[in-house]
Structures are given as C-alpha cells and as structure tokens.
N, C-alpha and C. Protein backbone atom coordinates (compact mmCIF):
# COMPACT_ATOMS: atom_id res chain seq x y z
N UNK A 1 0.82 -1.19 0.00
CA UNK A 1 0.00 0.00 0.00
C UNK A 1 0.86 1.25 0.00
N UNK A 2 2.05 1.06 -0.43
CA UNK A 2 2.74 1.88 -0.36
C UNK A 2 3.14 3.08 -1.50
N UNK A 3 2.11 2.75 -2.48
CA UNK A 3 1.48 3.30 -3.71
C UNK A 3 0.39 4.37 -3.90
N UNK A 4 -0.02 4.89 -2.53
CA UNK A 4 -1.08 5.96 -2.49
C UNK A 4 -0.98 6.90 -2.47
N UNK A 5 -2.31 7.73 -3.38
CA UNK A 5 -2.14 9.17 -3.31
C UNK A 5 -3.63 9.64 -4.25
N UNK A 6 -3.96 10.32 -4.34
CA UNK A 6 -4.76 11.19 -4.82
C UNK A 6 -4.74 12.46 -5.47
N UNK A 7 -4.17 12.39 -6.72
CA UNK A 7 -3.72 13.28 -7.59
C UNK A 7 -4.81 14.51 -8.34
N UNK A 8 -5.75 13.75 -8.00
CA UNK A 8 -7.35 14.78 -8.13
C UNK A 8 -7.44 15.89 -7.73
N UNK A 9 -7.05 15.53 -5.91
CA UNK A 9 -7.06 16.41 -4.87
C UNK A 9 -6.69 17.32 -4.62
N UNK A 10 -4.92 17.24 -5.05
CA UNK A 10 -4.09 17.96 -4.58
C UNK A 10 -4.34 19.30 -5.59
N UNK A 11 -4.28 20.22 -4.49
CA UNK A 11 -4.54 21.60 -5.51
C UNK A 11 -3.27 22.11 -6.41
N UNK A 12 -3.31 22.46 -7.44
CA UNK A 12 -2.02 23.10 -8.39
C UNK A 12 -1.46 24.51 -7.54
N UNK A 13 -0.12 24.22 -7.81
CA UNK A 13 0.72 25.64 -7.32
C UNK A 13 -0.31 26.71 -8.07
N UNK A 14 0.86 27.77 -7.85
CA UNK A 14 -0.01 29.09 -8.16
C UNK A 14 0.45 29.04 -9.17
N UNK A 15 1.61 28.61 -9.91
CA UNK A 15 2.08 28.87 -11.67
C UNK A 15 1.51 27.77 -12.54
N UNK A 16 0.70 26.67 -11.76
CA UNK A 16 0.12 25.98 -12.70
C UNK A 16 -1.34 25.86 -12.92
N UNK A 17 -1.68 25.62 -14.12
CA UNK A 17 -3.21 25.78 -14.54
C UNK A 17 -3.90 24.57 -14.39
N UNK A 18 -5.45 24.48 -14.29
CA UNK A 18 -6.16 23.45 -14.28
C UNK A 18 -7.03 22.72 -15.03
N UNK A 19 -6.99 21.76 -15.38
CA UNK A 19 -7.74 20.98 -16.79
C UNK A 19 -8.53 20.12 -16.23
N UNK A 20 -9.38 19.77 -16.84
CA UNK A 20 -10.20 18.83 -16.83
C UNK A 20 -10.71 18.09 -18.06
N UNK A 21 -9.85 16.98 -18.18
CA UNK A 21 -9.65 16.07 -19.56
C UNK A 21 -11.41 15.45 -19.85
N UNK A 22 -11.90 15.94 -20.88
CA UNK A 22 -13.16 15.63 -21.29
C UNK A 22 -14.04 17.00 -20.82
N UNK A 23 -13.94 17.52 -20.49
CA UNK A 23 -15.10 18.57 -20.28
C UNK A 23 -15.90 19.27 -21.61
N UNK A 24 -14.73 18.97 -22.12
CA UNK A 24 -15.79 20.00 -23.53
C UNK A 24 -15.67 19.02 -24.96
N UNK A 25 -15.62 17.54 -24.81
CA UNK A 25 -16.07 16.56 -25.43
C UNK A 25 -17.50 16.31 -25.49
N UNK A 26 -17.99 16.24 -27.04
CA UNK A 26 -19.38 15.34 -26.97
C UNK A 26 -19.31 14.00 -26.06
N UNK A 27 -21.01 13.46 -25.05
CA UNK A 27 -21.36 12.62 -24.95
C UNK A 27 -21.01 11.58 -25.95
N UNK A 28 -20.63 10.24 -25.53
CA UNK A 28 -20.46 9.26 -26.55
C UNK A 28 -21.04 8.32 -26.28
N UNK A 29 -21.75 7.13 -27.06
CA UNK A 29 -22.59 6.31 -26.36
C UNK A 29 -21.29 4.87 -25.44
N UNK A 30 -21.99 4.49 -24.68
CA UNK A 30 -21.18 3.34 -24.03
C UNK A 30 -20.39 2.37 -24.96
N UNK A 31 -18.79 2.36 -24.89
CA UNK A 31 -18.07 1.34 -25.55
C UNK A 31 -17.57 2.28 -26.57
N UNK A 32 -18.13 3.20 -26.85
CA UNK A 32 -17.31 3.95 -27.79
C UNK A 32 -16.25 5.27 -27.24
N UNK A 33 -15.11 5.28 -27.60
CA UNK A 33 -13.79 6.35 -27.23
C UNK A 33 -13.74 7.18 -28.25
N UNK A 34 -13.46 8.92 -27.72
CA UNK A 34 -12.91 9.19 -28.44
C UNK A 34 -11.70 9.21 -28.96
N UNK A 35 -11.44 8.87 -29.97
CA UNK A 35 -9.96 9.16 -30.95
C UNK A 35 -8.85 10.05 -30.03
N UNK A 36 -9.21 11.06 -29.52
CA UNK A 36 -7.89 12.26 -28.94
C UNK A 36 -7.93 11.77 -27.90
N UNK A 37 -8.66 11.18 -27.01
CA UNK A 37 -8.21 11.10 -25.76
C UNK A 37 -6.97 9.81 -25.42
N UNK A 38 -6.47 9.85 -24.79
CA UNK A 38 -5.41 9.37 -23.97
C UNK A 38 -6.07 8.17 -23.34
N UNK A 39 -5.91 6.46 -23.23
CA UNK A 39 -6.76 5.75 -22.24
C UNK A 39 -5.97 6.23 -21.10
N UNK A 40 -7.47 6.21 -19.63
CA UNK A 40 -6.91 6.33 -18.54
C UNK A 40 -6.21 5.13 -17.58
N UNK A 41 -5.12 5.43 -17.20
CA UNK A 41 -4.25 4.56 -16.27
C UNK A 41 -5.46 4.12 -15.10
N UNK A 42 -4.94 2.49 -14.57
CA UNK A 42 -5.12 2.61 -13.56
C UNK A 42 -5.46 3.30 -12.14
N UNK A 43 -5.86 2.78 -11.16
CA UNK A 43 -6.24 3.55 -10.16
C UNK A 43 -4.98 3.40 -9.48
N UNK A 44 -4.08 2.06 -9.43
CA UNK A 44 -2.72 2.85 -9.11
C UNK A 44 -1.71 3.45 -9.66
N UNK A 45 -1.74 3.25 -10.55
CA UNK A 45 -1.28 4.67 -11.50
C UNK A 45 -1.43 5.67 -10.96
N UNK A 46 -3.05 6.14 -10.82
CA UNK A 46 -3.31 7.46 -10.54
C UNK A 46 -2.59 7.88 -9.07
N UNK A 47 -2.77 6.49 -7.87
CA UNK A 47 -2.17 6.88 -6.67
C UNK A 47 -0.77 7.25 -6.76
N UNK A 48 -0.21 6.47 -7.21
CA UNK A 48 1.69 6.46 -7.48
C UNK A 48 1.60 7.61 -7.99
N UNK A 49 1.27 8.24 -9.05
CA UNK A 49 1.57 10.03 -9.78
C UNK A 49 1.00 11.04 -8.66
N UNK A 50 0.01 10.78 -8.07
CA UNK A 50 -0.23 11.83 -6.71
C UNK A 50 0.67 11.18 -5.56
N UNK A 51 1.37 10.40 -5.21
CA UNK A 51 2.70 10.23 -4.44
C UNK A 51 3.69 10.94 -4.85
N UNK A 52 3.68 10.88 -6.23
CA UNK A 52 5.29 11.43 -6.42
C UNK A 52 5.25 12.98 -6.88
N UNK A 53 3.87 13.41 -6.78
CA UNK A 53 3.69 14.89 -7.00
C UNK A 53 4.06 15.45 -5.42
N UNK A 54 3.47 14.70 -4.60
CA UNK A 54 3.77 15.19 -3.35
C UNK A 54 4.97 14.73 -2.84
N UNK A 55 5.74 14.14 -2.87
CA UNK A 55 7.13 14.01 -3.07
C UNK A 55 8.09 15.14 -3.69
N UNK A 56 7.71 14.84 -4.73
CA UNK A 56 8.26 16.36 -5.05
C UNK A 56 8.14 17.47 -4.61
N UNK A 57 6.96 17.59 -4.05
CA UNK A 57 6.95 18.87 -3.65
C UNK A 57 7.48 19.25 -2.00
N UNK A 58 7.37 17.95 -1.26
CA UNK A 58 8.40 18.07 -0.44
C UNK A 58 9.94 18.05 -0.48
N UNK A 59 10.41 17.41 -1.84
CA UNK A 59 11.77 17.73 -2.23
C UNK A 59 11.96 19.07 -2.22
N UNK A 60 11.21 20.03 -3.21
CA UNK A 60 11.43 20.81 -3.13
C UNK A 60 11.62 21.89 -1.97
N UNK A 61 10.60 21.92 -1.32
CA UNK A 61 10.51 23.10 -0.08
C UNK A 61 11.76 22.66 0.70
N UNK A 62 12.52 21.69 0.84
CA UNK A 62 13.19 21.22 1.58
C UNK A 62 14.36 21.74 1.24
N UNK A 63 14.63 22.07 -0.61
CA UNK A 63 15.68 22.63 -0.95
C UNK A 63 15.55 23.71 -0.51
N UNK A 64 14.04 24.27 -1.14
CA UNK A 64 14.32 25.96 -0.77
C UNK A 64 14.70 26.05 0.59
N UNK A 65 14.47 25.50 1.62
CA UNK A 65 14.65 26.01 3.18
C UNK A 65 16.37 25.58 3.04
N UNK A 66 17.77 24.94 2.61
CA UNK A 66 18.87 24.75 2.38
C UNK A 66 18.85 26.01 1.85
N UNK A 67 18.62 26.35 0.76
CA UNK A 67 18.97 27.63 -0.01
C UNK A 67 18.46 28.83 0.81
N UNK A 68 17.76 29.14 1.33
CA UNK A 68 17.43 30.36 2.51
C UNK A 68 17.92 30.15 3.17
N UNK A 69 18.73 28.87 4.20
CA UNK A 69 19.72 29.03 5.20
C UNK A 69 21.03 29.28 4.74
N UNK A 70 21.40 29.35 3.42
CA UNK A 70 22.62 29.60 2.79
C UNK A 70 22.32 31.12 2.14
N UNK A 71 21.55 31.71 2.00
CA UNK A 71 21.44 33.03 1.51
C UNK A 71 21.39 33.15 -0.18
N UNK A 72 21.16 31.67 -0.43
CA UNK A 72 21.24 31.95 -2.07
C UNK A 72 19.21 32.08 -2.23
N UNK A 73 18.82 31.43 -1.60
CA UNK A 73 17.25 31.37 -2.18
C UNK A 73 16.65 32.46 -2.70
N UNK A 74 15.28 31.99 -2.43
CA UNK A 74 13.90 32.63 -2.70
C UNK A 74 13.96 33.79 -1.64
N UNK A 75 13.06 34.65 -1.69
CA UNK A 75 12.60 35.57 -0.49
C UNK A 75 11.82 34.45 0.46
N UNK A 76 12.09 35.29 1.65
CA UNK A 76 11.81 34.54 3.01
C UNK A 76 10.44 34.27 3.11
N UNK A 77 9.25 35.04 2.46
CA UNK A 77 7.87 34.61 2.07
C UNK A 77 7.80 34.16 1.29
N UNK A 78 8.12 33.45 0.00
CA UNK A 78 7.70 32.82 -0.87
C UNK A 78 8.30 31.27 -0.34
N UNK A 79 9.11 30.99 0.21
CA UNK A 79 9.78 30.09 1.37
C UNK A 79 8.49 29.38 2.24
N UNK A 80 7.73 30.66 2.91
CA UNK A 80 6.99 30.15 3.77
C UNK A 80 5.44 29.81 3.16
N UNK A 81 5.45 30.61 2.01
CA UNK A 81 4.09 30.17 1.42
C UNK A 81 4.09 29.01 0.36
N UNK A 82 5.62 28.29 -0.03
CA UNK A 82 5.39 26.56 -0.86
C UNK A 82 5.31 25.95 0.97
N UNK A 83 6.30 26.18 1.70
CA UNK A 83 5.72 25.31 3.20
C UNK A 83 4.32 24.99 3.80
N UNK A 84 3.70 26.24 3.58
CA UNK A 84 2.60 26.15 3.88
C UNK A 84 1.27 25.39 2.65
N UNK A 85 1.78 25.80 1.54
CA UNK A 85 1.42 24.42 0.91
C UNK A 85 1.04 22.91 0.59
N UNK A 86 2.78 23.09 1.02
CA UNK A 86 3.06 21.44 1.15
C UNK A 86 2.54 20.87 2.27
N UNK A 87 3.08 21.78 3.06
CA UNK A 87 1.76 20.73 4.83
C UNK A 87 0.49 21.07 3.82
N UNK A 88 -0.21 21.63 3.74
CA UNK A 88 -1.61 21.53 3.30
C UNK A 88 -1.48 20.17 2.11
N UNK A 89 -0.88 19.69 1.40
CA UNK A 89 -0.98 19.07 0.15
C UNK A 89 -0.48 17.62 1.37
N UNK A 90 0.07 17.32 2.26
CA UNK A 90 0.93 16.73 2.58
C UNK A 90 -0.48 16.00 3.46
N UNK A 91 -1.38 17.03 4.20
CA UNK A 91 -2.49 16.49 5.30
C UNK A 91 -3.42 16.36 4.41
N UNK A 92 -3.90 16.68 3.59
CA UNK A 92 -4.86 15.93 2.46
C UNK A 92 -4.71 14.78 2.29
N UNK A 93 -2.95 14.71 1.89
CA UNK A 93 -2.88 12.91 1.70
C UNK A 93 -2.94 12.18 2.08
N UNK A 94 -2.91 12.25 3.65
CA UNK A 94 -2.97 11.58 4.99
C UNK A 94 -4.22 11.21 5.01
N UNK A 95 -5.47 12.20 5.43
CA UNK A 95 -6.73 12.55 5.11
C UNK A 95 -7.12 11.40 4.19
N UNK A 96 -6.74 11.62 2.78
CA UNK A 96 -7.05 10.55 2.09
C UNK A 96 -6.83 9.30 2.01
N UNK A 97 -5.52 9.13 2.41
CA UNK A 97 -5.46 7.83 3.27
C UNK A 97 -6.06 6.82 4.15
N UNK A 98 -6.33 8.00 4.83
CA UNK A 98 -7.15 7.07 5.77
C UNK A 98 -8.59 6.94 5.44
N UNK A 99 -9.09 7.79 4.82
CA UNK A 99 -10.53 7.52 4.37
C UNK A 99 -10.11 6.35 3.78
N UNK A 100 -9.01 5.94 2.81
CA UNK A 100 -9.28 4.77 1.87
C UNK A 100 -9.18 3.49 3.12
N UNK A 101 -8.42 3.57 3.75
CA UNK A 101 -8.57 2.67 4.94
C UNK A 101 -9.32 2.17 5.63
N UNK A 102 -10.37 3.38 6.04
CA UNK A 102 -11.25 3.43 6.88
C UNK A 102 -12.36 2.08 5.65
N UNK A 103 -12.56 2.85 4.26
CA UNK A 103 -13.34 1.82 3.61
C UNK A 103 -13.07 0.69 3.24
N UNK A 104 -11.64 0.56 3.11
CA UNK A 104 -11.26 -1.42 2.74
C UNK A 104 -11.43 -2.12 4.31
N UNK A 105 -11.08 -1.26 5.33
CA UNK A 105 -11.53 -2.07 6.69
C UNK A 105 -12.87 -2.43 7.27
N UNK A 106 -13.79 -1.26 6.87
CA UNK A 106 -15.29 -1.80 6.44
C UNK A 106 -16.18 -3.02 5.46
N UNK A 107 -14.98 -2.82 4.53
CA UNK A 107 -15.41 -3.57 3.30
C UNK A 107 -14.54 -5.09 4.30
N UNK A 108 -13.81 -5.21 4.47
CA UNK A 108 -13.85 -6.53 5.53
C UNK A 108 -14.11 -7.00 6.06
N UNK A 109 -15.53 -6.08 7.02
CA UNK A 109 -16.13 -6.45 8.10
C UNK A 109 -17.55 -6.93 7.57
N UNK A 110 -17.72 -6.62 6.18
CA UNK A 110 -18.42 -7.00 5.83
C UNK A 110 -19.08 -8.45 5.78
N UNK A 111 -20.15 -9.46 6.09
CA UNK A 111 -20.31 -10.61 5.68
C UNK A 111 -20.95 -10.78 4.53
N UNK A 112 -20.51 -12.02 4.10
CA UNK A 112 -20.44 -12.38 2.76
C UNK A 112 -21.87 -13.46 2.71
C-alpha cells in the first residue's frame, strides 16, 4: 500500500493551470472512445503520480529552506508560502489515506 495518493485532490501551485480532460467533449454512447483522448491509467497509476507529486513537492521546499539558510534562495515569504502548501498538500494525503482505509476495513467487516 505503499502506492497511495490522490492526484485529483491535490490543488495546483499558483504557476500551474487546471484541466479537466473531457469537459468540452461530446457525450459518446457506451463502448465507444474518443480518438484524442489518452486511455486512462489505472487507479494505481493514478495513486503512485499523486505520491510522487507530493514528493516532489516536499523535495522541493526542503531545498528551498537549504537555499534560505545559505542566503542563495527565494525571499523569506515565498519560502513560507510553498511550506505552507506542502503541509496543506501533505495532510490531504494523509486525510485521504485514511478515508481509503477506513473503507477497505469496512469492506472486511463485511459478511459475505
């Protein structure tokens, strides 16, 4: 389980934009694809790429705080506002975590 994440969730920095793949596609009837689209990956796929988005983005803040203790960085607020980010992007994932938990441990208690 060491493959989770929720790449949906996590909100985009401030320099990146937001899409939503199919929104302004015609309805198609069931079984039929359109041509441009991309098939979608897996659901762990999707977890592993929202792991390693948030990975990264703790790589990063981690540099910037090296580079502000060395005097080469960012300004000292733009420092504190990817930190404050990343904990926010970081307790979502947690958050989501455990919701998924909470439901495969339900889904066990289930009788069959």
């Amino acid at each position: 389980m060491s493959n989770l994440a929720i790449p949906a969730i996590i909100p985009p920095t401030l320099n990146q934009s937001v899409s939503i793949a199919g929104l302004n596609e015609q309805s198609l009837p069931i079984g039929q694809s359109s041509p441009t689209t991309a098939p979608l990956g897996g659901f762990s796929e999707l977890v592993t790429q929202g792991l390693q988005k948030v990975n990264n983005q703790l790589l990063g803040s981690q540099t910037d705080l090296q580079q502000l203790a060395l005097g080469n960085g960012p300004e000292l607020h733009q420092v504190m506002i990817r930190l404050e980010e990343t904990r926010l992007n970081f307790q979502l994932m947690m958050q989501v975590r455990n919701r998924m938990l909470e439901a495969y441990q339900d889904i066990m208690k289930m009788q069959i």
